[in-house]
Protein backbone atom coordinates (compact mmCIF):
# COMPACT_ATOMS: atom_id res chain seq x y z
CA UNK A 1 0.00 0.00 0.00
CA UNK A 2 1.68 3.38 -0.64
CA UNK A 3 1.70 5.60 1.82
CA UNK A 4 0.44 9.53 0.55
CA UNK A 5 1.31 12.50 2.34
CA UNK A 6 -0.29 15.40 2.66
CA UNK A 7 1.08 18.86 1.50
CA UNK A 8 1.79 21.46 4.03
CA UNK A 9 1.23 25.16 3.01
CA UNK A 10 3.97 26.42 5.52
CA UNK A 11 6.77 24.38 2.99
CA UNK A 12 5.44 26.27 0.14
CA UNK A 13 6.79 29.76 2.48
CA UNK A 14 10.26 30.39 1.40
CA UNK A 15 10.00 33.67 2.17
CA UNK A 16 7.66 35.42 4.46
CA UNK A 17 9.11 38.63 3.51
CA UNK A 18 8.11 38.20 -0.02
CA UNK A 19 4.14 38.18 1.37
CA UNK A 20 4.27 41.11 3.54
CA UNK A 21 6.87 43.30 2.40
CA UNK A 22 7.18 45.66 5.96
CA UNK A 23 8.40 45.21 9.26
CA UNK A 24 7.36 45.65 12.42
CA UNK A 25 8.29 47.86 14.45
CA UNK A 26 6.48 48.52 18.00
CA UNK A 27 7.01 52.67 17.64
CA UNK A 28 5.30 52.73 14.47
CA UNK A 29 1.56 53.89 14.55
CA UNK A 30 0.49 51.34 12.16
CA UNK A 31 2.25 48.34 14.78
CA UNK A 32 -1.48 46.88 15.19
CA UNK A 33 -2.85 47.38 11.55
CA UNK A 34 0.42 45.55 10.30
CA UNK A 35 0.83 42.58 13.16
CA UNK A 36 -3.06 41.93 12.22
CA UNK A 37 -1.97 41.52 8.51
CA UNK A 38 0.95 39.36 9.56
CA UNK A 39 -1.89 37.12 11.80
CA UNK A 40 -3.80 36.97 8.76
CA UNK A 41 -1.20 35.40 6.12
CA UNK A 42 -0.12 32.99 8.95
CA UNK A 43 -3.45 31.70 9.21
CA UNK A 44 -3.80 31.58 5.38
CA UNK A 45 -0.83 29.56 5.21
CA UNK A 46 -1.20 27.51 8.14
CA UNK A 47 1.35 28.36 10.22
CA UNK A 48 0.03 30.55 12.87
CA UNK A 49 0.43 28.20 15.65
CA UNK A 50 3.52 27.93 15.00
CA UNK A 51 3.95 31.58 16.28
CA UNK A 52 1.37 31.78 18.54
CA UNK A 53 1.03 29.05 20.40
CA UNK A 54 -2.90 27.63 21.67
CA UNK A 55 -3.11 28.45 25.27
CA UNK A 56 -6.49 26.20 26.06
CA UNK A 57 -5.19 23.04 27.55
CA UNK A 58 -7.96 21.31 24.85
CA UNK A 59 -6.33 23.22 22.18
CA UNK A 60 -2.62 22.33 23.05
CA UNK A 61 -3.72 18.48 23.47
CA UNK A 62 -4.61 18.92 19.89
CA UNK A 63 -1.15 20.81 18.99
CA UNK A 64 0.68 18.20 20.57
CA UNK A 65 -1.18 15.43 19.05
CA UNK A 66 -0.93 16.79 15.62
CA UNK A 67 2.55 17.64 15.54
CA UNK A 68 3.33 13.90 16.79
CA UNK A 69 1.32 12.25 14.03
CA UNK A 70 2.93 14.02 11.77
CA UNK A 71 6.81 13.81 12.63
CA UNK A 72 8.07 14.83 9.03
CA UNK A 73 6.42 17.92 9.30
């Protein structure tokens, strides 16, 4: 039986930079506007928990589990 794996959208990221061309910097006025735009291409590409991580104890149970079911990730 061959085994498929699925395709991850954070190895198609090379370069975050390339996605949101700014940086953040917490003295600038738009610091909120940006970080939210940041929040919203890591959650478009599936990666946001790998900068925020859950804080629920339900929701890291699920972290954990996922990330050990899927050890080539």
């Amino acid at each position: 039986m061959s085994e498929t794996h699925k395709f991850h959208p954070a190895l198609f990221v090379t370069n975050m930079k390339s996605l949101i061309p700014i940086t953040l910097d917490l003295e600038s006025r738009q610091y909120h506007s940006r970080s939210a735009l940041f929040k919203v291409q890591a959650r478009v590409h599936d990666v946001l928990d790998h900068i925020i991580l859950p804080m629920d104890e339900k929701e890291k149970a699920a972290y954990e589990k996922t990330k050990a079911d899927d050890l080539a990730l």
